[in-house]
PDB file of N, CA and C in Angstrom:
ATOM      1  N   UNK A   1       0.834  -1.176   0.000  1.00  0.00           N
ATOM      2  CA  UNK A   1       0.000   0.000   0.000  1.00  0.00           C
ATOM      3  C   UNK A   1       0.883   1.246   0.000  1.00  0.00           C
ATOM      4  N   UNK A   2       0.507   2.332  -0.781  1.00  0.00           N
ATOM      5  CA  UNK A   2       1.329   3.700  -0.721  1.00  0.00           C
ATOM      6  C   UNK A   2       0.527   4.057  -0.187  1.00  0.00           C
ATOM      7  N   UNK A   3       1.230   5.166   0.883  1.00  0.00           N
ATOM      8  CA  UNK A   3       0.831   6.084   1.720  1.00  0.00           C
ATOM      9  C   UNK A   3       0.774   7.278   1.541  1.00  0.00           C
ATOM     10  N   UNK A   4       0.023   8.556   1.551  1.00  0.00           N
ATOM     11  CA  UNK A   4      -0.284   9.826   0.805  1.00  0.00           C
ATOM     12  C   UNK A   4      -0.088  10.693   2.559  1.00  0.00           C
ATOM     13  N   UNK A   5       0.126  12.014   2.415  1.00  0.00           N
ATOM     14  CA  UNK A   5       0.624  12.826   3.134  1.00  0.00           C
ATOM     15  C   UNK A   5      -0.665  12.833   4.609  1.00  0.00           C
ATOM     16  N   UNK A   6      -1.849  12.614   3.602  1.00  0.00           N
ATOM     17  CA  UNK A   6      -3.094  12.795   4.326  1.00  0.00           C
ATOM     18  C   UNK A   6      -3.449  11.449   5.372  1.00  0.00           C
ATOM     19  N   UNK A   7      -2.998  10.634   5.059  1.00  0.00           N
ATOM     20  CA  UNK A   7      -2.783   9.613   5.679  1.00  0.00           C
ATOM     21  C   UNK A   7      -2.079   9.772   7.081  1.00  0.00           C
ATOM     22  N   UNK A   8      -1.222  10.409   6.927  1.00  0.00           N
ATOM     23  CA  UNK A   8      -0.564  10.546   8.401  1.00  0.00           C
ATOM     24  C   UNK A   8      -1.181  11.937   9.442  1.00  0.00           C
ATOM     25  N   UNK A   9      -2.078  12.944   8.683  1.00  0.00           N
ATOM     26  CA  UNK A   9      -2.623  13.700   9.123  1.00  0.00           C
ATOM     27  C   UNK A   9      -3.202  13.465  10.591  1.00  0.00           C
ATOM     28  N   UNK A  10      -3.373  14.481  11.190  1.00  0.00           N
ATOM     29  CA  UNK A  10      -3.806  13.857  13.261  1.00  0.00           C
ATOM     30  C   UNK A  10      -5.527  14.703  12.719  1.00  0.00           C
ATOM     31  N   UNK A  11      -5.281  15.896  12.730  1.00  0.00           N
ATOM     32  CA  UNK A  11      -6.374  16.746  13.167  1.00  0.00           C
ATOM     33  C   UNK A  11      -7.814  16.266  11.888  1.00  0.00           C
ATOM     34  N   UNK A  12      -9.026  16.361  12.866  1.00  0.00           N
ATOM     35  CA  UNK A  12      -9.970  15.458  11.809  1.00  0.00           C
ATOM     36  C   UNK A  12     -10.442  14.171  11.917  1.00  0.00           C
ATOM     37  N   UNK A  13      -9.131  13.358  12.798  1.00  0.00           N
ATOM     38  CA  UNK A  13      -9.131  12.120  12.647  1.00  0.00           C
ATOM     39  C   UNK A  13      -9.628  11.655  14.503  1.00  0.00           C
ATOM     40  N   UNK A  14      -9.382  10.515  14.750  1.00  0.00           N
ATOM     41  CA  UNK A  14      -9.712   9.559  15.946  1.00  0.00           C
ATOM     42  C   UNK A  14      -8.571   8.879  16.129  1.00  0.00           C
ATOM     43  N   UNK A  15      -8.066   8.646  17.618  1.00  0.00           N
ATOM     44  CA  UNK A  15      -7.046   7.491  17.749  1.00  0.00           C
ATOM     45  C   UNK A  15      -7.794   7.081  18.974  1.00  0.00           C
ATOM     46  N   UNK A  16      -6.372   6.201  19.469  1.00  0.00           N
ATOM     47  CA  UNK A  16      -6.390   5.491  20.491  1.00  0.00           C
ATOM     48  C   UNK A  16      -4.854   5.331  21.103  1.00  0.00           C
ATOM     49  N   UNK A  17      -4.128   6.151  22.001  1.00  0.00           N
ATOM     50  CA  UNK A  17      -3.348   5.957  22.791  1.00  0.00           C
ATOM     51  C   UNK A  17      -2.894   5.150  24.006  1.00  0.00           C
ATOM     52  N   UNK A  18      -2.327   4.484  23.521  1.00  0.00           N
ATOM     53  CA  UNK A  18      -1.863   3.094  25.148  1.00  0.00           C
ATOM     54  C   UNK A  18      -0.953   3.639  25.850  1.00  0.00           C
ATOM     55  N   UNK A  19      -1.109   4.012  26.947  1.00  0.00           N
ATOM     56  CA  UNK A  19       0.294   3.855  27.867  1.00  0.00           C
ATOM     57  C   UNK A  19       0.252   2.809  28.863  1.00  0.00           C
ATOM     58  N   UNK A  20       1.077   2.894  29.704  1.00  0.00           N
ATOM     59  CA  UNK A  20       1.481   1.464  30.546  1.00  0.00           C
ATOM     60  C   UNK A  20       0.407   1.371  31.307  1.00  0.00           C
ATOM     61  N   UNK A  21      -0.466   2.596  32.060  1.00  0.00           N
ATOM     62  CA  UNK A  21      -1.369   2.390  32.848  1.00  0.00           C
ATOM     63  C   UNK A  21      -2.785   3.173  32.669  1.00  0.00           C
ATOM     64  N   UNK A  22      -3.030   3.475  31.298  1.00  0.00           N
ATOM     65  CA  UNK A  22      -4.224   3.643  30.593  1.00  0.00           C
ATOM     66  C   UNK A  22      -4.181   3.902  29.445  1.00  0.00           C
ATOM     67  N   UNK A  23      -5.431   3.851  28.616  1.00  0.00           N
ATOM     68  CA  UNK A  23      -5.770   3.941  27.619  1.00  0.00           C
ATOM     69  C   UNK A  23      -6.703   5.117  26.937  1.00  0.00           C
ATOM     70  N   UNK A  24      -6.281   5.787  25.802  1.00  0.00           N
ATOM     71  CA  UNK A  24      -6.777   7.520  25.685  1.00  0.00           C
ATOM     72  C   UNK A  24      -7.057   7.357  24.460  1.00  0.00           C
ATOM     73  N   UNK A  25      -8.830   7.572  24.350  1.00  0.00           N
ATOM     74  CA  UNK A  25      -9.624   7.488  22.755  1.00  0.00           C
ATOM     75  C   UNK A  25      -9.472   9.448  23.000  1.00  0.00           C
ATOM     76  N   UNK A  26      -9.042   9.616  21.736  1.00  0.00           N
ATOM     77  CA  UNK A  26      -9.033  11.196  21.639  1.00  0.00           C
ATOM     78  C   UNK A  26      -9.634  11.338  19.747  1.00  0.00           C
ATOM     79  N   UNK A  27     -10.456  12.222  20.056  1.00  0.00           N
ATOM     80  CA  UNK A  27     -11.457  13.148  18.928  1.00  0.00           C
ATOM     81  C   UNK A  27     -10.689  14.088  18.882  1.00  0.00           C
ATOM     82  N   UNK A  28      -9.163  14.739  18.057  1.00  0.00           N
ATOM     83  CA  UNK A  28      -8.438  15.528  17.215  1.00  0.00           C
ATOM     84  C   UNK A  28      -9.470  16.720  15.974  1.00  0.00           C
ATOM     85  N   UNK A  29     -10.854  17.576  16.931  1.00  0.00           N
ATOM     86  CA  UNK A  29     -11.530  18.094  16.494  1.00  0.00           C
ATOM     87  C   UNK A  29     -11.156  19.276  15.440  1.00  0.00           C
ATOM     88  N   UNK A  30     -10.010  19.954  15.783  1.00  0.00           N
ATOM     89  CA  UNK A  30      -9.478  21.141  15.314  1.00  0.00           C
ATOM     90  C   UNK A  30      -7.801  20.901  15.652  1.00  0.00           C
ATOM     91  N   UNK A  31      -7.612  22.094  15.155  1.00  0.00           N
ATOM     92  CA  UNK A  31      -5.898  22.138  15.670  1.00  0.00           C
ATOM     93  C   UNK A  31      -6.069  23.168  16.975  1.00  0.00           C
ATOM     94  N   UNK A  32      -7.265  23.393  17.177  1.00  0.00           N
ATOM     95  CA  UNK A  32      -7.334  23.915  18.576  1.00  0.00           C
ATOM     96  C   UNK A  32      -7.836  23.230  20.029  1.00  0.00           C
ATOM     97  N   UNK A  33      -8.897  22.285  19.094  1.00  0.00           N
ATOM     98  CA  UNK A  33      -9.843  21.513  20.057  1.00  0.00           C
ATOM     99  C   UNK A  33      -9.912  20.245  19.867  1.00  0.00           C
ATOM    100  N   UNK A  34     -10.087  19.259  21.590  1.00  0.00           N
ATOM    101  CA  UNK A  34      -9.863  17.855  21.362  1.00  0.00           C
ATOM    102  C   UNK A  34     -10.921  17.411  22.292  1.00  0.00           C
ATOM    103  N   UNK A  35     -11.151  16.557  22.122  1.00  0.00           N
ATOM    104  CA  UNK A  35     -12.018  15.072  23.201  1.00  0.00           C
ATOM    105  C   UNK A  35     -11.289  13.842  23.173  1.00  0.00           C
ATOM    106  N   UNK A  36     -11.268  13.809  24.448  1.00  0.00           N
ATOM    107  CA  UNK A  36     -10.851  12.385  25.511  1.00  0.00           C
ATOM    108  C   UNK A  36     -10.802  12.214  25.978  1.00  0.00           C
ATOM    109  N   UNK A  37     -10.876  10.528  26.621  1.00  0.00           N
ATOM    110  CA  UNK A  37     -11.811   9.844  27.015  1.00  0.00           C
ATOM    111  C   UNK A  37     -10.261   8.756  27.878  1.00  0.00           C
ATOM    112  N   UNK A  38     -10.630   8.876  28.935  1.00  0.00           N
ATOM    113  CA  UNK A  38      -9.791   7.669  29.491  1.00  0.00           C
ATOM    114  C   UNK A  38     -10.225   6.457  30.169  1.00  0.00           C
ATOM    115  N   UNK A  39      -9.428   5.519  30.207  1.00  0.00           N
ATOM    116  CA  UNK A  39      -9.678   4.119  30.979  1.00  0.00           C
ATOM    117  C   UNK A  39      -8.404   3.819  31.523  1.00  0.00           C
ATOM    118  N   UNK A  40      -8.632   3.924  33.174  1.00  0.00           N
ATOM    119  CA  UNK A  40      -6.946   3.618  33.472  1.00  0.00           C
ATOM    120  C   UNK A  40      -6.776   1.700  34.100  1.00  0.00           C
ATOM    121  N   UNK A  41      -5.632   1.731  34.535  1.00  0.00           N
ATOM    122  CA  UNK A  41      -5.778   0.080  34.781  1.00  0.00           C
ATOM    123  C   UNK A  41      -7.028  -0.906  35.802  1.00  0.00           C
ATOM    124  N   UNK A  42      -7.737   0.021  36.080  1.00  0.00           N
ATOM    125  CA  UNK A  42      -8.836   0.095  37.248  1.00  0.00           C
ATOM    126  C   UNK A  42      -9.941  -0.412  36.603  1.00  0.00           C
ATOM    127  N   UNK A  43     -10.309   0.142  35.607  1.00  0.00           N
ATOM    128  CA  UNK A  43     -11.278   0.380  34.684  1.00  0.00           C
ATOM    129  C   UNK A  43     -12.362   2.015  34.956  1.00  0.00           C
ATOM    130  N   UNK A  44     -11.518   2.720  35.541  1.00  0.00           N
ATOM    131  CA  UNK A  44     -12.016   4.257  35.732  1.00  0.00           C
ATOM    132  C   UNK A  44     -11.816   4.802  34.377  1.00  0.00           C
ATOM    133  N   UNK A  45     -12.984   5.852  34.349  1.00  0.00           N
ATOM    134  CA  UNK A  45     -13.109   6.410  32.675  1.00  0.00           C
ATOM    135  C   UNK A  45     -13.439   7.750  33.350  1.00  0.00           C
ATOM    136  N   UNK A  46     -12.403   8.688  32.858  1.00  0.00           N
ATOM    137  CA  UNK A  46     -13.045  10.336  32.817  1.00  0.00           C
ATOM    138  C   UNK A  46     -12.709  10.821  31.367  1.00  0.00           C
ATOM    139  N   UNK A  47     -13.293  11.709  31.692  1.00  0.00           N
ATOM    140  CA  UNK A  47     -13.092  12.528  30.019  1.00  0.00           C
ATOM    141  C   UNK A  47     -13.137  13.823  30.025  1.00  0.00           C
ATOM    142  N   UNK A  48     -12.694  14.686  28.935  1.00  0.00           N
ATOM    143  CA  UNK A  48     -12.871  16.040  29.247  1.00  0.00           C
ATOM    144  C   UNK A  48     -12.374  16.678  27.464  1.00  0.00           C
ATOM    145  N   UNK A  49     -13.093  17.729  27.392  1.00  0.00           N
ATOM    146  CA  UNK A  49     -13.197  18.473  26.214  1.00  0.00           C
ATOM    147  C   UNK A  49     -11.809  19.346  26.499  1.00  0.00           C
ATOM    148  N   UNK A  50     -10.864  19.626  25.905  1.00  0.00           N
ATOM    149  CA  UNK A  50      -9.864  20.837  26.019  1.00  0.00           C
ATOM    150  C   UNK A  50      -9.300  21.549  24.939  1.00  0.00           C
ATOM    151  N   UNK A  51      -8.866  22.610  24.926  1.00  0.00           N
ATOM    152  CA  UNK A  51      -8.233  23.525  23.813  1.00  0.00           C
ATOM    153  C   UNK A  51      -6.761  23.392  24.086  1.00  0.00           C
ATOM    154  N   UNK A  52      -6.201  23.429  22.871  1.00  0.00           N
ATOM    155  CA  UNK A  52      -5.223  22.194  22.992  1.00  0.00           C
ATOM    156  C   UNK A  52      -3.896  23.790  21.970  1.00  0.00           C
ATOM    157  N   UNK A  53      -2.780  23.955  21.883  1.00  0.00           N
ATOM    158  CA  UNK A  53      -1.859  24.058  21.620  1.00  0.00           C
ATOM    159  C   UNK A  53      -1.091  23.448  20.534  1.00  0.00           C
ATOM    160  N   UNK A  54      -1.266  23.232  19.353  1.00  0.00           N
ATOM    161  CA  UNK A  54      -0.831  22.057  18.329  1.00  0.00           C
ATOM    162  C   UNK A  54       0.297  23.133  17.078  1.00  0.00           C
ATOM    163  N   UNK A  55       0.389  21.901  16.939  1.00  0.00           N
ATOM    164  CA  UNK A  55       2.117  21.995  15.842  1.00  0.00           C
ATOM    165  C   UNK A  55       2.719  21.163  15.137  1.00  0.00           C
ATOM    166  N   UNK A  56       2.084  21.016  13.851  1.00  0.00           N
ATOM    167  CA  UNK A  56       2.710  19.734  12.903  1.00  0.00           C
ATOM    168  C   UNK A  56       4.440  20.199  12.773  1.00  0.00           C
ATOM    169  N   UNK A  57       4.845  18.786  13.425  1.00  0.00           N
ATOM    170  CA  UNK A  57       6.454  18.848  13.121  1.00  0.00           C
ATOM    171  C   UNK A  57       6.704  19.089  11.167  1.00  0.00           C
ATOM    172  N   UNK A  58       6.322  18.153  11.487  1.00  0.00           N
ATOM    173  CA  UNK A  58       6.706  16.810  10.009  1.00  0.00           C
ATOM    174  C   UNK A  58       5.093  16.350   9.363  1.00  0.00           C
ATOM    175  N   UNK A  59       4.687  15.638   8.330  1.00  0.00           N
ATOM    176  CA  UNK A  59       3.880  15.452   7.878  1.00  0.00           C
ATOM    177  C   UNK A  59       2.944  14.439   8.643  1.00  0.00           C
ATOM    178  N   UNK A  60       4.526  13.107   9.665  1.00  0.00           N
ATOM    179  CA  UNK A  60       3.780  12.505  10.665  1.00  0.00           C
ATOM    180  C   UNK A  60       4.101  13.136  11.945  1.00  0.00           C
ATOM    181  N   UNK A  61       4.924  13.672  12.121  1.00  0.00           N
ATOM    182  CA  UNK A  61       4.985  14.247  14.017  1.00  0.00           C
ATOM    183  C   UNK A  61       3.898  15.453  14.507  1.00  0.00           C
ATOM    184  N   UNK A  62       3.360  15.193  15.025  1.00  0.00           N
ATOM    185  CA  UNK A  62       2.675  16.451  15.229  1.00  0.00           C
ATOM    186  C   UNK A  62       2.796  16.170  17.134  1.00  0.00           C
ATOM    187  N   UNK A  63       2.966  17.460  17.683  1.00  0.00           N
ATOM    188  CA  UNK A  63       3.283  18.139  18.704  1.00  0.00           C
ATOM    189  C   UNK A  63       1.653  18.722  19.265  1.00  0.00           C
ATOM    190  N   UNK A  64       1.529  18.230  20.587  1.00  0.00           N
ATOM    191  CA  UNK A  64      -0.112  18.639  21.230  1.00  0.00           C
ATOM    192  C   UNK A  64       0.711  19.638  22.736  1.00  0.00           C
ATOM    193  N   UNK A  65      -0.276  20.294  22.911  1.00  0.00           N
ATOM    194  CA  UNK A  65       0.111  20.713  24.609  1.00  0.00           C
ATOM    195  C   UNK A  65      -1.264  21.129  25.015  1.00  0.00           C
ATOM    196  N   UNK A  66      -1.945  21.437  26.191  1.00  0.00           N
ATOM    197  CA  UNK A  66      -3.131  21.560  26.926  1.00  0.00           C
ATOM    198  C   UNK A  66      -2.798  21.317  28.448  1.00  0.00           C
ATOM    199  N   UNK A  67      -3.417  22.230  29.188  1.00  0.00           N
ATOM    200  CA  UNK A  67      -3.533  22.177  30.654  1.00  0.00           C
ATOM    201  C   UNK A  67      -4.854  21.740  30.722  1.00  0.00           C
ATOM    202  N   UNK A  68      -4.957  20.890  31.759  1.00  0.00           N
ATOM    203  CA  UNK A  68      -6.564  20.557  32.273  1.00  0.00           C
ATOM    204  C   UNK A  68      -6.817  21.188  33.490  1.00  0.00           C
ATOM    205  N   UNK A  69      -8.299  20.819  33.799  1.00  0.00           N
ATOM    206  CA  UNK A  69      -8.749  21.895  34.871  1.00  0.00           C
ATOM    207  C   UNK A  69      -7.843  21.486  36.447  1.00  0.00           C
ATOM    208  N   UNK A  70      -7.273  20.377  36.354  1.00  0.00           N
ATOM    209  CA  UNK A  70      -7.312  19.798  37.718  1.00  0.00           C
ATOM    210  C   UNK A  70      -4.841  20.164  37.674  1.00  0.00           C
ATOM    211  N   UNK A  71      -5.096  21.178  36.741  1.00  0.00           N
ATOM    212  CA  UNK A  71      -3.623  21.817  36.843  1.00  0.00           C
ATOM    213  C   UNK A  71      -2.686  20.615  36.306  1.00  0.00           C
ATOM    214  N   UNK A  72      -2.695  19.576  35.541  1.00  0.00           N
ATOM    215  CA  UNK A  72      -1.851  18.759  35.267  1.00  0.00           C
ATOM    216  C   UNK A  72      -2.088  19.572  33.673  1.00  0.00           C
ATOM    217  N   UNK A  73      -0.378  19.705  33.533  1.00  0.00           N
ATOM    218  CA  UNK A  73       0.027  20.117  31.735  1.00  0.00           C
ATOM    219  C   UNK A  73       0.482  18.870  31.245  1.00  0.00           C
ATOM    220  N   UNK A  74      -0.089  19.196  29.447  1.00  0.00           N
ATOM    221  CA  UNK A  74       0.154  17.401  28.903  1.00  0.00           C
ATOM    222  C   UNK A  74       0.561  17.785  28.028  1.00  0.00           C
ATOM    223  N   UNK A  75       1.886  17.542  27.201  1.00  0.00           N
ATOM    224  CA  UNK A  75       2.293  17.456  25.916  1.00  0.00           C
ATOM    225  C   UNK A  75       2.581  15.999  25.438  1.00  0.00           C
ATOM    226  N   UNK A  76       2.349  16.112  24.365  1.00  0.00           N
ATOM    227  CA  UNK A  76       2.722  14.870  24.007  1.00  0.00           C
ATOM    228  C   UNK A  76       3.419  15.472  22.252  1.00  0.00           C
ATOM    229  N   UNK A  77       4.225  14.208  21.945  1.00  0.00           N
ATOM    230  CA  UNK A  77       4.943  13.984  20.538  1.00  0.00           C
ATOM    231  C   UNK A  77       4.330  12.791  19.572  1.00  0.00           C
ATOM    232  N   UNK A  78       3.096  13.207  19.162  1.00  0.00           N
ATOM    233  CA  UNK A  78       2.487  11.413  18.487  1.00  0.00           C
ATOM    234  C   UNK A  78       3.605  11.645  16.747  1.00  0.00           C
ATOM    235  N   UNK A  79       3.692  10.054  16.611  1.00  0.00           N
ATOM    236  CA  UNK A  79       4.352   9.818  15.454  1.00  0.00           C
ATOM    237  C   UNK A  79       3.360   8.930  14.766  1.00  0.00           C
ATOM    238  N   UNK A  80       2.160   9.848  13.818  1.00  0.00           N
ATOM    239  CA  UNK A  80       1.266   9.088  13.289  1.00  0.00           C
ATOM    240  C   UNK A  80       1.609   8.117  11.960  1.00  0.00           C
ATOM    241  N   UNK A  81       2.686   8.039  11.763  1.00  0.00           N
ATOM    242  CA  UNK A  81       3.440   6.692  10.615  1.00  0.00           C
ATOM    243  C   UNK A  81       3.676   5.831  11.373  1.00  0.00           C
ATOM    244  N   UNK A  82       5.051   5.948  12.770  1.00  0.00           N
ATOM    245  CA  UNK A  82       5.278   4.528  13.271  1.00  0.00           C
ATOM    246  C   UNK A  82       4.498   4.097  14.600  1.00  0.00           C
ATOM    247  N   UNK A  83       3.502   5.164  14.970  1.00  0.00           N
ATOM    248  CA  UNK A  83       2.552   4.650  16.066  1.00  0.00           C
ATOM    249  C   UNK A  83       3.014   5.036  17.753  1.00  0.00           C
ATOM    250  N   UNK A  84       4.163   5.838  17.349  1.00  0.00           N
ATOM    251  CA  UNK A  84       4.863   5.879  18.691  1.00  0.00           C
ATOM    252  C   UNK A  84       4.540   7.100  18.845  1.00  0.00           C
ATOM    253  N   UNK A  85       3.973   7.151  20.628  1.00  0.00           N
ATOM    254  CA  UNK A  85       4.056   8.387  21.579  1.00  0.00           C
ATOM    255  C   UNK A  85       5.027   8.797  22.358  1.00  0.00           C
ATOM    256  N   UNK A  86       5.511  10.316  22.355  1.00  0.00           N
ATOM    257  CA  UNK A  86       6.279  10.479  23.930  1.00  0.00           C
ATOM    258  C   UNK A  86       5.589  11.644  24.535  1.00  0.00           C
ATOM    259  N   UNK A  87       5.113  11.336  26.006  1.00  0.00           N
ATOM    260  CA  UNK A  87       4.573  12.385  26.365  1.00  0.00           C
ATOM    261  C   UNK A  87       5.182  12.890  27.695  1.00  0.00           C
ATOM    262  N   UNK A  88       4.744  14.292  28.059  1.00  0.00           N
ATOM    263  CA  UNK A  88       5.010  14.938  29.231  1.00  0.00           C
ATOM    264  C   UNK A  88       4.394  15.421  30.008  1.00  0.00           C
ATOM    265  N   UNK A  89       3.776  14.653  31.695  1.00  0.00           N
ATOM    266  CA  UNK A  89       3.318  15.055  32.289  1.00  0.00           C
ATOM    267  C   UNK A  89       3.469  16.124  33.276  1.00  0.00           C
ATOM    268  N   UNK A  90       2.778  17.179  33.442  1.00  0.00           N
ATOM    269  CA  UNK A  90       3.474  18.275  34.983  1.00  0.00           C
ATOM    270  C   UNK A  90       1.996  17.992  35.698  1.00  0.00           C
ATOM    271  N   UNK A  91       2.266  17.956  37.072  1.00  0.00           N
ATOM    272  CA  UNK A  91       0.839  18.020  37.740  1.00  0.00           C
ATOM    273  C   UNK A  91       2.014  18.808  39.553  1.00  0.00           C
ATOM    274  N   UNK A  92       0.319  19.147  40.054  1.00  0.00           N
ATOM    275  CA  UNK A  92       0.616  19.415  41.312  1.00  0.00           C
ATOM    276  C   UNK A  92       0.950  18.445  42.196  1.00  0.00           C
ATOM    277  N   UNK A  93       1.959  18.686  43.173  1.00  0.00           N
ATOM    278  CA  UNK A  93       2.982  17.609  44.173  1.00  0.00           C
ATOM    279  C   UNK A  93       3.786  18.752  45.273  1.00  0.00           C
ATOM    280  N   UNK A  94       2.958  18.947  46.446  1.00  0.00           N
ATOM    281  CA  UNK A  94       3.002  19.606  47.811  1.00  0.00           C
ATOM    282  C   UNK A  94       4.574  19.015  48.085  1.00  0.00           C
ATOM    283  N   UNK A  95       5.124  18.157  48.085  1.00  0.00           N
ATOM    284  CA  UNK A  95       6.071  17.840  48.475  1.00  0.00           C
ATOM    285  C   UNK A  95       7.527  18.162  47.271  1.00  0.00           C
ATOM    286  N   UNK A  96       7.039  18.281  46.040  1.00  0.00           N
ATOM    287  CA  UNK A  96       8.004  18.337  45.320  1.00  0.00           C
ATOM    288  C   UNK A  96       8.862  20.180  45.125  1.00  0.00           C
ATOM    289  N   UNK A  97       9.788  19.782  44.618  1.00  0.00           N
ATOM    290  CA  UNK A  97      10.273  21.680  44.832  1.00  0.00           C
ATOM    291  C   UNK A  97       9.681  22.233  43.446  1.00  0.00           C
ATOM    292  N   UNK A  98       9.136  23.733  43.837  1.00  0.00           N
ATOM    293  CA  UNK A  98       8.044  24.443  43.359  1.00  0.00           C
ATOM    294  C   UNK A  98       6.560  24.183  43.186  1.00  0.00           C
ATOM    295  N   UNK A  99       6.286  22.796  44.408  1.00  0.00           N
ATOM    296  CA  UNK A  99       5.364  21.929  44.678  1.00  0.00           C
ATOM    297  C   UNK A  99       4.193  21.270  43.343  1.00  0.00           C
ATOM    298  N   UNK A 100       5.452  21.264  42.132  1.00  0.00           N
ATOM    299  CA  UNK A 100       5.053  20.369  41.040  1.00  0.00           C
ATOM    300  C   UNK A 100       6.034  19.424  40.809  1.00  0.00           C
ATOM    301  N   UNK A 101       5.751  18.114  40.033  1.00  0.00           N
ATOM    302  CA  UNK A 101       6.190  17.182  39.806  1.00  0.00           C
ATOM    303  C   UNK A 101       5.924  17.028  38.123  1.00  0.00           C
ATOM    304  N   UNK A 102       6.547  15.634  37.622  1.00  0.00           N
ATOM    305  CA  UNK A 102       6.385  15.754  36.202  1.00  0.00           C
ATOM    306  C   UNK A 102       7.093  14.183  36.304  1.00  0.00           C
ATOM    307  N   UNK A 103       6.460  13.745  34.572  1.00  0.00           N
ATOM    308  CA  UNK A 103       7.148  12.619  34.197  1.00  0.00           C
ATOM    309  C   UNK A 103       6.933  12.361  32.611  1.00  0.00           C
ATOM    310  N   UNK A 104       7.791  11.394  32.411  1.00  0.00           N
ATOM    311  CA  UNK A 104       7.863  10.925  30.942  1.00  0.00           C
ATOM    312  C   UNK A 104       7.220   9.849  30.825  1.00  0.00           C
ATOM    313  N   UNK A 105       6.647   9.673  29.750  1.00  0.00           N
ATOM    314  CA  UNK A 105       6.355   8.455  29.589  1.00  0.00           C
ATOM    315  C   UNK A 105       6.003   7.563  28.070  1.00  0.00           C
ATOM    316  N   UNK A 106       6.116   6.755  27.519  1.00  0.00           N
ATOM    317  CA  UNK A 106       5.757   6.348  26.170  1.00  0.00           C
ATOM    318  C   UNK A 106       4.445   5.899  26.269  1.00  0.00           C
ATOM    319  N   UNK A 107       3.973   5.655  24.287  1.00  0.00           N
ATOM    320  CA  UNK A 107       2.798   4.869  24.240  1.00  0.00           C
ATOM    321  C   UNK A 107       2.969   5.091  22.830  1.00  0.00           C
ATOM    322  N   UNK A 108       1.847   3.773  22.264  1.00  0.00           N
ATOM    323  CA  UNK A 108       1.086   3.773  21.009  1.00  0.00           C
ATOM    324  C   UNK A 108       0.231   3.937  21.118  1.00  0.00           C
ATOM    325  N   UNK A 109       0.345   4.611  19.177  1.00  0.00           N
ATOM    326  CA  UNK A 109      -0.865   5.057  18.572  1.00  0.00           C
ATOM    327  C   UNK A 109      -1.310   4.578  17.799  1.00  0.00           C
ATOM    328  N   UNK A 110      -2.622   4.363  17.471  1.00  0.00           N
ATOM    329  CA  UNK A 110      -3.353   3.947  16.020  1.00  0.00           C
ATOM    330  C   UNK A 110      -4.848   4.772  16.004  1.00  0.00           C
ATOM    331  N   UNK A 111      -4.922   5.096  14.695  1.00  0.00           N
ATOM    332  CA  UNK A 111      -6.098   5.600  14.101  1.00  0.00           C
ATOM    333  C   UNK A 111      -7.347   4.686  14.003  1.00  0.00           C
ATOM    334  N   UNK A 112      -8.760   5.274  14.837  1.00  0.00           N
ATOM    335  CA  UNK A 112      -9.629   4.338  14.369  1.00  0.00           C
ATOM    336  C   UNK A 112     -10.757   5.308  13.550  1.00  0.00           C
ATOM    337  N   UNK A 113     -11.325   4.381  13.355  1.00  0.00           N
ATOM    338  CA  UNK A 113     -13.025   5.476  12.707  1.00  0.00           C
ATOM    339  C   UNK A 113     -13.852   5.834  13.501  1.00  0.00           C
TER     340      UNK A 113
END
């Protein structure tokens, strides 16, 4: 199969993000606006509508950022050709210095309908 530029396109489209300890259906509404939907290893599901920060690297990298209401910032790096995520969490942490914390973490991606 050949692959066309539009093919690797994010915004418009639907995925599904895995990380080690949940799973993220996201609606890529605009290059401003998103929906998603989580399930973590529990089987807890929240979701939330956000305005989102976006930036096509490359034709497949595209670059997200968004704060949610509960003060955790999320960027992530999706690579919509080889399926690979890297993302970056900041959230609030009373104990940590400037009483935020943060972490890295991977995941895959795939496009559904």
């Amino acid at each position: 199969m050949v692959y066309t530029k539009s093919d690797y396109a994010l915004i418009g489209k639907k995925g599904i993000t895995t990380f080690p300890k949940m799973k993220v259906e996201t609606n890529y509404i605009s290059d401003s606006t998103m929906h998603w939907k989580t399930t973590n290893s529990k089987g807890i599901v929240a979701e939330g509508d956000e305005k989102i920060s976006y930036e096509k690297l490359t034709d497949n990298l595209h670059f997200l950022n968004w704060v949610e209401k509960n003060g955790y910032v999320i960027s992530l790096i999706i690579n919509t050709k080889d399926g690979k995520v890297k993302a970056f969490w900041s959230f609030n942490d009373e104990m940590a210095r400037g009483k935020r914390n943060s972490t890295f973490t991977d995941g895959k991606f795939e496009f559904v309908n």
